[in-house]
C-alpha atoms as a PDB file:
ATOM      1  CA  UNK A   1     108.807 132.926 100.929  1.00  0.00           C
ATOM      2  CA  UNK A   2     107.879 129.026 100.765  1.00  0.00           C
ATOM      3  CA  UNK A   3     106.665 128.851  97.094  1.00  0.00           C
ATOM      4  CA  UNK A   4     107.957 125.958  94.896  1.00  0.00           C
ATOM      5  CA  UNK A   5     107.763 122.613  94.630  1.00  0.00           C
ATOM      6  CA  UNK A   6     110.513 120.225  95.215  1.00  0.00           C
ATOM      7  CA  UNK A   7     110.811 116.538  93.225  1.00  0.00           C
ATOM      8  CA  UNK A   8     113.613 113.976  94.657  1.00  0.00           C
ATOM      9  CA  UNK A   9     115.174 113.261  91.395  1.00  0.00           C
ATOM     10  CA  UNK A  10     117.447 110.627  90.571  1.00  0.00           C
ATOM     11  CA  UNK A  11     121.173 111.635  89.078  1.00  0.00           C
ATOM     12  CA  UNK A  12     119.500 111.079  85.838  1.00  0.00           C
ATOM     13  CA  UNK A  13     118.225 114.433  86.458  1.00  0.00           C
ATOM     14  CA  UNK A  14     114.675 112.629  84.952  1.00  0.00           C
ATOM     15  CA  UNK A  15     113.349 110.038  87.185  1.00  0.00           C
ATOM     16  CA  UNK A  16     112.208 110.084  90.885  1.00  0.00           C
ATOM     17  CA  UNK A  17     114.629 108.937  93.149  1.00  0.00           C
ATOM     18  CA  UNK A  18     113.109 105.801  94.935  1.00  0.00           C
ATOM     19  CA  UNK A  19     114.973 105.966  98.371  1.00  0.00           C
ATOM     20  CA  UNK A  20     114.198 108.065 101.113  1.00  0.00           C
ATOM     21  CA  UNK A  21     113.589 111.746  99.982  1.00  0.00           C
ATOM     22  CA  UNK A  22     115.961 112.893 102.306  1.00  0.00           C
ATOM     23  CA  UNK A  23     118.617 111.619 100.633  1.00  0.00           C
ATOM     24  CA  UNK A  24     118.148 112.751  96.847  1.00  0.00           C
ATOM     25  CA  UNK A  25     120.713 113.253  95.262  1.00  0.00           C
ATOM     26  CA  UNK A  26     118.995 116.307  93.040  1.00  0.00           C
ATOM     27  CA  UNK A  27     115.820 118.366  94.119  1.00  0.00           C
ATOM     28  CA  UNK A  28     114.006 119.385  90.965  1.00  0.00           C
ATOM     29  CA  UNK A  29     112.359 122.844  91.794  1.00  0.00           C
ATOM     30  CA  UNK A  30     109.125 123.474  90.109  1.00  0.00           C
ATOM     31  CA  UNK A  31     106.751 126.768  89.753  1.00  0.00           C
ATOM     32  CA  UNK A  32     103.298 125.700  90.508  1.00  0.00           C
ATOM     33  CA  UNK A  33     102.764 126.149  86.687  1.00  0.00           C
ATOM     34  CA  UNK A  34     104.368 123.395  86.722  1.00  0.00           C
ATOM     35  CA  UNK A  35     107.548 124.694  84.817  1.00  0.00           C
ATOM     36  CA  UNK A  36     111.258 123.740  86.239  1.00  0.00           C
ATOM     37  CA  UNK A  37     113.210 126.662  87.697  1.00  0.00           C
ATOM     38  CA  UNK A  38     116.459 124.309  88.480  1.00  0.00           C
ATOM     39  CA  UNK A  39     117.818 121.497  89.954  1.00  0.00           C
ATOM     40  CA  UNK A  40     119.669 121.346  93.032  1.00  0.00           C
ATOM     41  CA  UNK A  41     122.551 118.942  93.934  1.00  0.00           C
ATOM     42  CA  UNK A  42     121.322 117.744  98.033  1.00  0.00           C
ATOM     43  CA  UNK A  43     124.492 118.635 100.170  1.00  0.00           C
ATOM     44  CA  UNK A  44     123.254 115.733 102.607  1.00  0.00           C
ATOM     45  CA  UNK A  45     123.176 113.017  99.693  1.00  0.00           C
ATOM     46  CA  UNK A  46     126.967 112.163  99.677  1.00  0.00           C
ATOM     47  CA  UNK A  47     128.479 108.706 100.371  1.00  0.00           C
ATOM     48  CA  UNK A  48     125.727 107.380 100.946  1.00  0.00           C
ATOM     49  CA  UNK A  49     125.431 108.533 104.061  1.00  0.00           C
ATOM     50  CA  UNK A  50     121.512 108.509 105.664  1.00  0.00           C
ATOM     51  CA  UNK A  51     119.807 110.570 107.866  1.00  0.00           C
ATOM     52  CA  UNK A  52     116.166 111.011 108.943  1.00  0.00           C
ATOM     53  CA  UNK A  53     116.029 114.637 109.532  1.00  0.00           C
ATOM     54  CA  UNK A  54     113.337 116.106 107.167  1.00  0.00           C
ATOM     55  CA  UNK A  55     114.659 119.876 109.373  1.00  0.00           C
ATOM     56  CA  UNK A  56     117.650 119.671 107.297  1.00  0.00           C
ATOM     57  CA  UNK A  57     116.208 119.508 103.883  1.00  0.00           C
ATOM     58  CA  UNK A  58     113.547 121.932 105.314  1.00  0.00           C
ATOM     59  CA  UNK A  59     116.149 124.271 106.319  1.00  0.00           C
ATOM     60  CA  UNK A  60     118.685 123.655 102.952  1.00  0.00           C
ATOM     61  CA  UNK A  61     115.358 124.598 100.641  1.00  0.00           C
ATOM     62  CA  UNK A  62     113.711 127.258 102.067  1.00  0.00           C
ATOM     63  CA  UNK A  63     111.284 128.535  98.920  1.00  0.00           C
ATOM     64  CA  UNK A  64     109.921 125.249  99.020  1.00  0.00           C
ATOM     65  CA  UNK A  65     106.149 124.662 100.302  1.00  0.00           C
ATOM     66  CA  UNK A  66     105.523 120.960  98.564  1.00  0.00           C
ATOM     67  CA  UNK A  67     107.875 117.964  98.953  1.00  0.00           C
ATOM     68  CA  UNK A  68     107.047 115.286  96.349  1.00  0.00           C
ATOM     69  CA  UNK A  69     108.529 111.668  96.788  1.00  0.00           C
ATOM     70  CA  UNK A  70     108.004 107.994  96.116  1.00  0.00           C
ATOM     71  CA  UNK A  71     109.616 107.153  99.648  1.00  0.00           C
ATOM     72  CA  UNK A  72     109.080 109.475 102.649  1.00  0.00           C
ATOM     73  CA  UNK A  73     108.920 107.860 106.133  1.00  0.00           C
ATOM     74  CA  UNK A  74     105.462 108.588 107.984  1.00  0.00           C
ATOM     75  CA  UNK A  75     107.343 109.985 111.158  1.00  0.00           C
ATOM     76  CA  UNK A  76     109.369 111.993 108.632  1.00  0.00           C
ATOM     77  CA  UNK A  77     105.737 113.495 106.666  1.00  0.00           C
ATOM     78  CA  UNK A  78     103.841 113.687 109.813  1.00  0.00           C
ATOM     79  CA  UNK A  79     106.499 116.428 110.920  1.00  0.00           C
ATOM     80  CA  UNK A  80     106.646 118.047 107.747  1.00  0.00           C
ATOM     81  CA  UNK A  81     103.169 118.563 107.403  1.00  0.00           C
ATOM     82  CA  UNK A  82     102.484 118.985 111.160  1.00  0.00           C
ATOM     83  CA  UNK A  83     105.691 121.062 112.374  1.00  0.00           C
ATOM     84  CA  UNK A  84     107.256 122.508 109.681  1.00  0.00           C
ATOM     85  CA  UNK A  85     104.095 122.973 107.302  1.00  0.00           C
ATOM     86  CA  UNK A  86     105.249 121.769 104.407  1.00  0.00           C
ATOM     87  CA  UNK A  87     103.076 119.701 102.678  1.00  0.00           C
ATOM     88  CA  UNK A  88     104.917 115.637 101.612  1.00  0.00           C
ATOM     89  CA  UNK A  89     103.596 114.124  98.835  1.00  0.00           C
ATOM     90  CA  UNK A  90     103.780 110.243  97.871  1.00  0.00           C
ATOM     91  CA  UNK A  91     103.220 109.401  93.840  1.00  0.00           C
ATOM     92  CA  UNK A  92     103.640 106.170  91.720  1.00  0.00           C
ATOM     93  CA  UNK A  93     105.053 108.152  89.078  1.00  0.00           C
ATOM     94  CA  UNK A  94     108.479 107.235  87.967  1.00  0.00           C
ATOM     95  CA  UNK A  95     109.186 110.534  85.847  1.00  0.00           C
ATOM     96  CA  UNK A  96     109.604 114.045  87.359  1.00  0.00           C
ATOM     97  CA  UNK A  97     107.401 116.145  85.204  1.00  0.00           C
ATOM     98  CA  UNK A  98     104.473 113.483  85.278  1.00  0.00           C
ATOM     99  CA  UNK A  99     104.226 113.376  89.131  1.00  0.00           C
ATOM    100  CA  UNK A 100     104.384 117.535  89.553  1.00  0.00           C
ATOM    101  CA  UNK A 101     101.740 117.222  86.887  1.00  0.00           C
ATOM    102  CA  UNK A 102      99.724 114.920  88.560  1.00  0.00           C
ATOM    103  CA  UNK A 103     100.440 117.009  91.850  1.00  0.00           C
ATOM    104  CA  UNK A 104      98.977 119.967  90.444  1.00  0.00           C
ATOM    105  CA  UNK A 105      95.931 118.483  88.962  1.00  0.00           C
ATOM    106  CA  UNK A 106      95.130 116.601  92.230  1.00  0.00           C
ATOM    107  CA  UNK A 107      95.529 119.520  93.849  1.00  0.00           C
ATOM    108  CA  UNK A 108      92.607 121.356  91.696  1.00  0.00           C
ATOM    109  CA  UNK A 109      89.904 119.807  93.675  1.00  0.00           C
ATOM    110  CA  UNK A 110      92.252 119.776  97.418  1.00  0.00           C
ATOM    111  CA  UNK A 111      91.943 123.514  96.744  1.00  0.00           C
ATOM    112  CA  UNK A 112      87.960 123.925  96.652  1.00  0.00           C
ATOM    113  CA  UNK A 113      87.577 121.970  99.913  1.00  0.00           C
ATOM    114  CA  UNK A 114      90.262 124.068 101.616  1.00  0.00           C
ATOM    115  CA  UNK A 115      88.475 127.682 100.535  1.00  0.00           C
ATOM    116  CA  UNK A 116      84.981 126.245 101.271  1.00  0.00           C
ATOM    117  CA  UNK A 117      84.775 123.407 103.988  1.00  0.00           C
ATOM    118  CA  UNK A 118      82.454 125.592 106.006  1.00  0.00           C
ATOM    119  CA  UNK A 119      80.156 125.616 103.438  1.00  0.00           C
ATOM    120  CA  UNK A 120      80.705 121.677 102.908  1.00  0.00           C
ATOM    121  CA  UNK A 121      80.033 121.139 106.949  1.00  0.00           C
ATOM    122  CA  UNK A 122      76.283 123.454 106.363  1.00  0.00           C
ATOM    123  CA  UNK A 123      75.390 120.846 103.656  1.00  0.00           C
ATOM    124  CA  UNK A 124      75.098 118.208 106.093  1.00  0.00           C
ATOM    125  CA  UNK A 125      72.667 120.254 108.316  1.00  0.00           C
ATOM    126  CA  UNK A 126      71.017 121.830 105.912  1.00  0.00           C
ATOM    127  CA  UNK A 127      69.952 118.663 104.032  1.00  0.00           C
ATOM    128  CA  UNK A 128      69.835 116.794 107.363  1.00  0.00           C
ATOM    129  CA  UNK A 129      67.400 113.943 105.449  1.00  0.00           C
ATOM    130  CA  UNK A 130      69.445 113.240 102.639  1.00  0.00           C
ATOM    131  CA  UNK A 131      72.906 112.718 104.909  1.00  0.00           C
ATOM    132  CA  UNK A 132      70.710 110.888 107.204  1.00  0.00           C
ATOM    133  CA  UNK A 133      69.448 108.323 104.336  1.00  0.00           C
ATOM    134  CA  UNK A 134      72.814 107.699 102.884  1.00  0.00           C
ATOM    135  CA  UNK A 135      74.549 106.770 106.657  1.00  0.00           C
ATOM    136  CA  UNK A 136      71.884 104.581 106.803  1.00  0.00           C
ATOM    137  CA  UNK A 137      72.821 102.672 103.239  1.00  0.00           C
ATOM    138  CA  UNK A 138      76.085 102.763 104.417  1.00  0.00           C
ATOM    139  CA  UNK A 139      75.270 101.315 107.172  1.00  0.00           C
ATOM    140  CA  UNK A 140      74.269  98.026 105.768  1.00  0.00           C
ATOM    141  CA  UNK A 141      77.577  97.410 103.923  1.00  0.00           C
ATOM    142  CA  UNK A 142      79.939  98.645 106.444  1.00  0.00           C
ATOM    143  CA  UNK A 143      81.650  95.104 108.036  1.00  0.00           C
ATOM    144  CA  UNK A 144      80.600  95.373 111.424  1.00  0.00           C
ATOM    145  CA  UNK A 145      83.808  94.660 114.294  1.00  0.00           C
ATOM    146  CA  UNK A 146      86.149  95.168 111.599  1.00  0.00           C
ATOM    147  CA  UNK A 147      89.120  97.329 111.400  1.00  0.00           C
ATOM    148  CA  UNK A 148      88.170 100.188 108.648  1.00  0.00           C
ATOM    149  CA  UNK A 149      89.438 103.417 107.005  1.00  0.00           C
ATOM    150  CA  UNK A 150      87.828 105.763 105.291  1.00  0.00           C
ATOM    151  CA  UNK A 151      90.028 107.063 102.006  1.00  0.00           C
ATOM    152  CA  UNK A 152      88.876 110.853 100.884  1.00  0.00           C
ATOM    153  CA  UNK A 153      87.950 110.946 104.793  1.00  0.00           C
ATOM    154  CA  UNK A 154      87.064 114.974 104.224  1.00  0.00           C
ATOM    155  CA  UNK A 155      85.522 116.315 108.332  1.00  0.00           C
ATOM    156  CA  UNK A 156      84.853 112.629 108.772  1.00  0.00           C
ATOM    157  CA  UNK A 157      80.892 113.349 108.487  1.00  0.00           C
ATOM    158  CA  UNK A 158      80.687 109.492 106.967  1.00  0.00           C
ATOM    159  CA  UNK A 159      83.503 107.965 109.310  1.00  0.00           C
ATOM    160  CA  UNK A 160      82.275 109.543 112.565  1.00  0.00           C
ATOM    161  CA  UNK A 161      78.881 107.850 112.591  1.00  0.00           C
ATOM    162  CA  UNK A 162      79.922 104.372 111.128  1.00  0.00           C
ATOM    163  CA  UNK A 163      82.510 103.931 113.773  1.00  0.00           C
ATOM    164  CA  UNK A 164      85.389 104.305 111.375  1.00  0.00           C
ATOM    165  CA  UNK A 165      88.049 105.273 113.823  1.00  0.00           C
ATOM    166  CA  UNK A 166      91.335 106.595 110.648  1.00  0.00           C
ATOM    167  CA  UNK A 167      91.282 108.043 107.014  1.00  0.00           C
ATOM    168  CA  UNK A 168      93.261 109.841 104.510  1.00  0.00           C
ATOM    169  CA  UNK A 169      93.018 113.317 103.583  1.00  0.00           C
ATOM    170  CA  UNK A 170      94.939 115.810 101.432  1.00  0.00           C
ATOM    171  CA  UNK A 171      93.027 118.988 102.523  1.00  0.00           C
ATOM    172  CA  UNK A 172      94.376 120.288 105.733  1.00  0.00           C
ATOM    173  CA  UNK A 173      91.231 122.567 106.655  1.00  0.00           C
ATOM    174  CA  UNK A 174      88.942 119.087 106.243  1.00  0.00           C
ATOM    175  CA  UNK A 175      91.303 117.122 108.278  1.00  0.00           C
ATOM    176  CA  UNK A 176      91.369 119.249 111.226  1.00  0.00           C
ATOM    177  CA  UNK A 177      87.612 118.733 111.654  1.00  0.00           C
ATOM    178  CA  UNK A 178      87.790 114.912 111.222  1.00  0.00           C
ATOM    179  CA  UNK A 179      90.698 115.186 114.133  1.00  0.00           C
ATOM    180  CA  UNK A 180      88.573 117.113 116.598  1.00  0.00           C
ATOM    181  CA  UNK A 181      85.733 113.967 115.595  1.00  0.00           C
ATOM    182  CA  UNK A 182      88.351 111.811 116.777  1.00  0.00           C
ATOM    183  CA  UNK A 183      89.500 110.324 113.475  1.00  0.00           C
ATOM    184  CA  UNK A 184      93.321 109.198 113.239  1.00  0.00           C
ATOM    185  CA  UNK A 185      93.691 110.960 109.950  1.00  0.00           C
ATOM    186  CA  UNK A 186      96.645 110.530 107.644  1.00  0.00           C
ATOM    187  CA  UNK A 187      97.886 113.601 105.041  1.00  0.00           C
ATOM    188  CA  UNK A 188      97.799 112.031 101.505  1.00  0.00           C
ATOM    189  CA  UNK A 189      96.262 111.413  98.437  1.00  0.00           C
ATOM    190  CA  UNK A 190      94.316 108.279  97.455  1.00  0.00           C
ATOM    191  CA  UNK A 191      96.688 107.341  94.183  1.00  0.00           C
ATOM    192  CA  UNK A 192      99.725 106.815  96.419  1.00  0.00           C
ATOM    193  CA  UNK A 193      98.671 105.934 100.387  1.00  0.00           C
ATOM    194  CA  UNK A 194     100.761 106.304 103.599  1.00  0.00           C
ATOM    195  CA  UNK A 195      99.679 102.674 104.728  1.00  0.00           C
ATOM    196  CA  UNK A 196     101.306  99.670 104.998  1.00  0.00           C
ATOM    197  CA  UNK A 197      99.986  96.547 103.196  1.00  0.00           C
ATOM    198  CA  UNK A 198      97.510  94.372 104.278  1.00  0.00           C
ATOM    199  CA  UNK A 199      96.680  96.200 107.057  1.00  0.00           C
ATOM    200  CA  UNK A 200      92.581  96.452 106.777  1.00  0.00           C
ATOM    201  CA  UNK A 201      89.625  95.070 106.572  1.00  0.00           C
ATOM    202  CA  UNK A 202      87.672  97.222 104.365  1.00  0.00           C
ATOM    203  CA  UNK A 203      87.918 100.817 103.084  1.00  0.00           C
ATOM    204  CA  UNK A 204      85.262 103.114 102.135  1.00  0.00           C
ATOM    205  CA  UNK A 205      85.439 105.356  99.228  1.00  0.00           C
ATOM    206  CA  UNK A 206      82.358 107.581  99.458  1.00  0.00           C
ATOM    207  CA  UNK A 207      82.459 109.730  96.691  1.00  0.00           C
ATOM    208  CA  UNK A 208      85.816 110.253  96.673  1.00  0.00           C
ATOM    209  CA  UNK A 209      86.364 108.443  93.194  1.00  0.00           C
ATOM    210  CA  UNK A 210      84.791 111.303  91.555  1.00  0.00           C
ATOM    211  CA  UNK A 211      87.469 113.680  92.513  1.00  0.00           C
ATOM    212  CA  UNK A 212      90.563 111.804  92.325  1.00  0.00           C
ATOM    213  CA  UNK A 213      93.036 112.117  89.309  1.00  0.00           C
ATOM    214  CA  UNK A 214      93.236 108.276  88.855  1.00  0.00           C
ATOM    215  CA  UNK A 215      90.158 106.107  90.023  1.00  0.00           C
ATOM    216  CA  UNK A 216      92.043 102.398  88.852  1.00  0.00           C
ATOM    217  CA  UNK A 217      95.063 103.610  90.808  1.00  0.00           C
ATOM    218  CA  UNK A 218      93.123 104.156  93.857  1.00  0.00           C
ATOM    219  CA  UNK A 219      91.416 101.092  93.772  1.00  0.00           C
ATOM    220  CA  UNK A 220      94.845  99.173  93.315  1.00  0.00           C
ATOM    221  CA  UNK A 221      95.674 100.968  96.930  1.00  0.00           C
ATOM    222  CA  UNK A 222      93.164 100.342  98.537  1.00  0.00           C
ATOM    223  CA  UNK A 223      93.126  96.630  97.727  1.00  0.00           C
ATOM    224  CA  UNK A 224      96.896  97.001  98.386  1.00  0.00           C
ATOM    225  CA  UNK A 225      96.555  97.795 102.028  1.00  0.00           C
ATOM    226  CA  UNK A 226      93.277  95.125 102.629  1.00  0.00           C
ATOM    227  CA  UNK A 227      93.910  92.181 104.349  1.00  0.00           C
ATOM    228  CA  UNK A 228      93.053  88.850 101.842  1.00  0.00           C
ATOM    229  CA  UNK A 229      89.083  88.875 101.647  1.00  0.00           C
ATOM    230  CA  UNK A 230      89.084  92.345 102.455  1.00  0.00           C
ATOM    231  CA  UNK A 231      86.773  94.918 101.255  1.00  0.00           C
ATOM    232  CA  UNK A 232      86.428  97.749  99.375  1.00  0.00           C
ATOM    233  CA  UNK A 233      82.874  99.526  99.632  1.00  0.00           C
ATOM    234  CA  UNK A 234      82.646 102.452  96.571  1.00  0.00           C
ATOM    235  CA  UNK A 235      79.785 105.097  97.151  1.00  0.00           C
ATOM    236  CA  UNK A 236      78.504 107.239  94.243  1.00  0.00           C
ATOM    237  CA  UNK A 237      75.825 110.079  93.164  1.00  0.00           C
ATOM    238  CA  UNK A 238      74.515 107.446  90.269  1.00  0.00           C
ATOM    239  CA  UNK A 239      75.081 109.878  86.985  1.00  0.00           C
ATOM    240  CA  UNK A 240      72.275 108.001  85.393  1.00  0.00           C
ATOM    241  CA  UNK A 241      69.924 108.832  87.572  1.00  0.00           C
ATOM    242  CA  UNK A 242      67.762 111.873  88.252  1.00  0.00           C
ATOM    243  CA  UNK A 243      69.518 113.080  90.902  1.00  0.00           C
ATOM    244  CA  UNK A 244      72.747 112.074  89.337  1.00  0.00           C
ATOM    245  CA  UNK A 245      71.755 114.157  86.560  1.00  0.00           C
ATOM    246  CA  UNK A 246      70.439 116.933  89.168  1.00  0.00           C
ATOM    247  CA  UNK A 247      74.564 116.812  90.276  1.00  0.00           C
ATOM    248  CA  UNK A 248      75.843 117.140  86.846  1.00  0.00           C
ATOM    249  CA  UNK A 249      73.887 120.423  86.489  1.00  0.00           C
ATOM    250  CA  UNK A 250      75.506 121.564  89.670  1.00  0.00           C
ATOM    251  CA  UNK A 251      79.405 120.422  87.610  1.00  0.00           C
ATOM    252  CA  UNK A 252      78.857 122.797  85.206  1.00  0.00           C
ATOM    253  CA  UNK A 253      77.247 125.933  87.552  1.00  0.00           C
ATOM    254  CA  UNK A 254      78.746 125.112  91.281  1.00  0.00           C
ATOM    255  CA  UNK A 255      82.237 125.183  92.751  1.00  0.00           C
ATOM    256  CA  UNK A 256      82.863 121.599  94.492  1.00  0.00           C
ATOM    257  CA  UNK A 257      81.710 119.803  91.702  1.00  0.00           C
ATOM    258  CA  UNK A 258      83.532 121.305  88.821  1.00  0.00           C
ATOM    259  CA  UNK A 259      86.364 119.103  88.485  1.00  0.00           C
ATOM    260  CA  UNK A 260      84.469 115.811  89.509  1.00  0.00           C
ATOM    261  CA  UNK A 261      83.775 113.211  87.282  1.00  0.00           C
ATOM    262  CA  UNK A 262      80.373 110.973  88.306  1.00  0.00           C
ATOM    263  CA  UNK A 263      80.359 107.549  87.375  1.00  0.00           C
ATOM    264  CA  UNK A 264      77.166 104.977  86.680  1.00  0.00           C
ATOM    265  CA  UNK A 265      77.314 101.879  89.051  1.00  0.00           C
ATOM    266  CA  UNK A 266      77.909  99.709  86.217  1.00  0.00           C
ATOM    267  CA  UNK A 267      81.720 101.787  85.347  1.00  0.00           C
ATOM    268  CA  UNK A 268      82.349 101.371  89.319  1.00  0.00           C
ATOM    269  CA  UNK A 269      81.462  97.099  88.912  1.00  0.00           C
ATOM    270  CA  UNK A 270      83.526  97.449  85.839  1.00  0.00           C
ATOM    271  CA  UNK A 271      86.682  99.203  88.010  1.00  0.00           C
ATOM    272  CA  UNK A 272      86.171  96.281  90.678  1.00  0.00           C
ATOM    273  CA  UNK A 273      86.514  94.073  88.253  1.00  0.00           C
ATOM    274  CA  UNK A 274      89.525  95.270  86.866  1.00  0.00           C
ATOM    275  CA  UNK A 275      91.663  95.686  89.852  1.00  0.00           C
ATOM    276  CA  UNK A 276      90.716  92.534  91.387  1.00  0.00           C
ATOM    277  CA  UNK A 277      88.269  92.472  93.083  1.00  0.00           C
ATOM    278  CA  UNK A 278      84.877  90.487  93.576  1.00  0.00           C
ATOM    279  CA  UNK A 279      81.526  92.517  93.516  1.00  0.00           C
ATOM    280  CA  UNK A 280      79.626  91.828  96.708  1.00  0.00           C
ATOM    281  CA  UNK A 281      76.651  93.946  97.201  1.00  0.00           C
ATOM    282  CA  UNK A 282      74.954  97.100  95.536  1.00  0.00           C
ATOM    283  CA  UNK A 283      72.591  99.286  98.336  1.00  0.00           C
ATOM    284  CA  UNK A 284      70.843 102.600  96.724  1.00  0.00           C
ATOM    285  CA  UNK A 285      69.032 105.529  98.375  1.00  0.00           C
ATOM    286  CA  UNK A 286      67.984 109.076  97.335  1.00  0.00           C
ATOM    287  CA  UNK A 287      64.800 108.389  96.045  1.00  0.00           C
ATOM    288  CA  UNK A 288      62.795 110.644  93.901  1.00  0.00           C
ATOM    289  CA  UNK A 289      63.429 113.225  90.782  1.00  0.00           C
ATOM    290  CA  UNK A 290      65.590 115.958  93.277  1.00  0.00           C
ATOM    291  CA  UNK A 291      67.594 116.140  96.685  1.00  0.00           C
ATOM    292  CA  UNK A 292      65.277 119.115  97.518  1.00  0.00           C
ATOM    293  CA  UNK A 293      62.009 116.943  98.050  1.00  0.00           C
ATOM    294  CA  UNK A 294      64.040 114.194 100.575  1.00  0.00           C
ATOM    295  CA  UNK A 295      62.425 115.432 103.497  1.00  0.00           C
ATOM    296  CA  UNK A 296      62.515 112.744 105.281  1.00  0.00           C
ATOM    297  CA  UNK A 297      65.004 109.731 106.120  1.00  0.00           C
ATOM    298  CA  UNK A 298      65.067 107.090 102.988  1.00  0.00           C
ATOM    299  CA  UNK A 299      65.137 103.275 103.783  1.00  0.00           C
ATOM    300  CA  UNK A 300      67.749 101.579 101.461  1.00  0.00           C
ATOM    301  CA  UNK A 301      67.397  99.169  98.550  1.00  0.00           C
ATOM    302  CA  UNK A 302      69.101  96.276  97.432  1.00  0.00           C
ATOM    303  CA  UNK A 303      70.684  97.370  93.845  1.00  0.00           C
ATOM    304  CA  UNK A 304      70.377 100.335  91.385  1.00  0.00           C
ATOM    305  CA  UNK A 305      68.728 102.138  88.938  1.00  0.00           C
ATOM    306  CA  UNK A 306      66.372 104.049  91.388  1.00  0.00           C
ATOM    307  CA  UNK A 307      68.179 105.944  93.863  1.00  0.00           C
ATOM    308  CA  UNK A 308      70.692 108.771  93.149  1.00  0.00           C
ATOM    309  CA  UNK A 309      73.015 107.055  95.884  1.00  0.00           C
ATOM    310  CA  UNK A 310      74.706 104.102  95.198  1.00  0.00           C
ATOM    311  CA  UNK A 311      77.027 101.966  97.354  1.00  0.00           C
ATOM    312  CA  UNK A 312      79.514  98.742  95.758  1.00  0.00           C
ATOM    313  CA  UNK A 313      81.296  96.542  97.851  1.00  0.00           C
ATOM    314  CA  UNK A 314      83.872  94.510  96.747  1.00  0.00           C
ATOM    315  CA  UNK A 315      85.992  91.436  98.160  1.00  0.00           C
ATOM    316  CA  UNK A 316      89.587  91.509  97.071  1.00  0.00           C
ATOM    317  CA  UNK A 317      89.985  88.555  95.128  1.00  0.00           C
ATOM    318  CA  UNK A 318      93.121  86.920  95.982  1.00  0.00           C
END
């Protein structure tokens, strides 16, 4: 039974091995307590001799659901997750028990979306208004003719309509509906992308900064793989609103929101600011003291403060 969690560890025995995972020279086995059960030497590690066969590894560890690595070819992760169902995981972390820990808590909110993306798909119907108003904000910061990808891309309810043709996504169950949208969509989480660099022209985060472990470290990737001037466009439920406030009742009471964290616009300027990058624009939508009286499509506003939906676009400032 596929169980555990496998690091590629360095012959320290401490760090992450920063080569290909399939040639680690240890595999660190973890519980998904996170606790070590042991560390195995890699029969295929020895001198130096490569190979590209993630079936081997696969077949040499066979309690092990969850590869984690700082170096995993995207041929080599596209069959593990796609063939062999095993899920491969890329992290910045440069010790063992930091990047199973930051595994594990990403995982938290992965896990929610997995159990209940049917429910997440009957949100956008039932509050057909509301979804309607905030593709139309996005709408006015999206670059038109550009070459985009949506990170956190979930069914693809935001990429579909705005054109945006590839995205990112750790939850399986979400990702198969973006796929039969159409979406090119990419297993992985938004601290540590499967994307080459410069290779965009913007990136939309909607949302997606509330769930993620480390918002600065997303922010870095995502201005890691836009192309010079490229830009960033970062869409929140304003917590300083009234209906920002309306979703922080729902943290504490509903099930997709309980690990979130909801930001005001001026912490998401702040972030832009900090990982380099030049604040273009600020849309809002979501007008009014609750979601349940948007009956009807919202025209966006310039700036914030009123709506409960908030949209940032940034230029990366090289």
């Amino acid at each position: 039974m596929r169980q555990y969690i496998a690091v590629a560890t360095q012959k320290d025995t401490k760090s992450l091995w920063s080569g290909h995972f399939g040639v680690s020279p240890i595999y660190s086995i973890f519980n998904e307590k996170g606790e070590m059960i042991e560390q195995r030497q890699n029969p295929y590690a020895t001198d130096g001799k490569h190979h590209d066969d993630p079936d081997l590894i696969v077949n040499f560890l066979p309690d092990v659901k969850t590869f984690i690595a700082k170096n995993m070819g995207q041929k080599s992760r596209e069959r593990l997750v796609n063939k062999l169902n095993i899920e491969g995981i890329l992290v910045g972390e440069d010790n063992i028990y930091d990047a199973v820990k930051y595994y594990l808590d990403a995982k938290k909110n992965v896990d929610v979306f997995e159990r209940c993306y049917e429910k997440y798909e009957n949100w956008f119907d039932k509050n057909r208004a509301v979804y309607e108003s905030e593709l139309l904000m996005l709408k006015k910061v999206i670059p038109e003719g550009k070459k985009g990808i949506e990170i956190g891309v979930g069914s693809g309810r935001f990429a579909y309509p705005l054109g945006i043709k590839e995205g990112v996504e750790p939850s399986k169950e979400m990702a198969k509906i973006a796929r039969e949208r159409g979406i090119n969509v990419y297993y992985g989480y938004a601290e540590k992308l499967p994307l080459a660099d410069e290779e965009y022209d913007f990136a939309l985060i909607a949302v997606t900064i509330c769930f993620v472990e480390d918002p600065i470290k997303t922010l870095m990737e995502a201005k890691r793989i836009l192309k010079p001037k490229g830009e960033v466009i970062v869409a929140i439920v304003d917590r300083e609103t009234s209906i920002g406030r309306e979703y922080l009742n729902k943290k504490e009471k509903g099930k997709f929101y309980k690990n979130a964290h909801f930001f005001s616009t001026e912490e998401i300027n702040d972030m832009l600011k900090q990982t380099g990058f030049k604040p273009k624009s600020t849309y809002q939508t979501l007008f009014g003291e609750s979601i349940k009286g948007i009956n009807t499509k919202q025209e966006p506003k310039k700036g914030y403060g009123e709506g409960g939906f908030v949209a940032v676009s940034g230029v990366k400032d090289e």
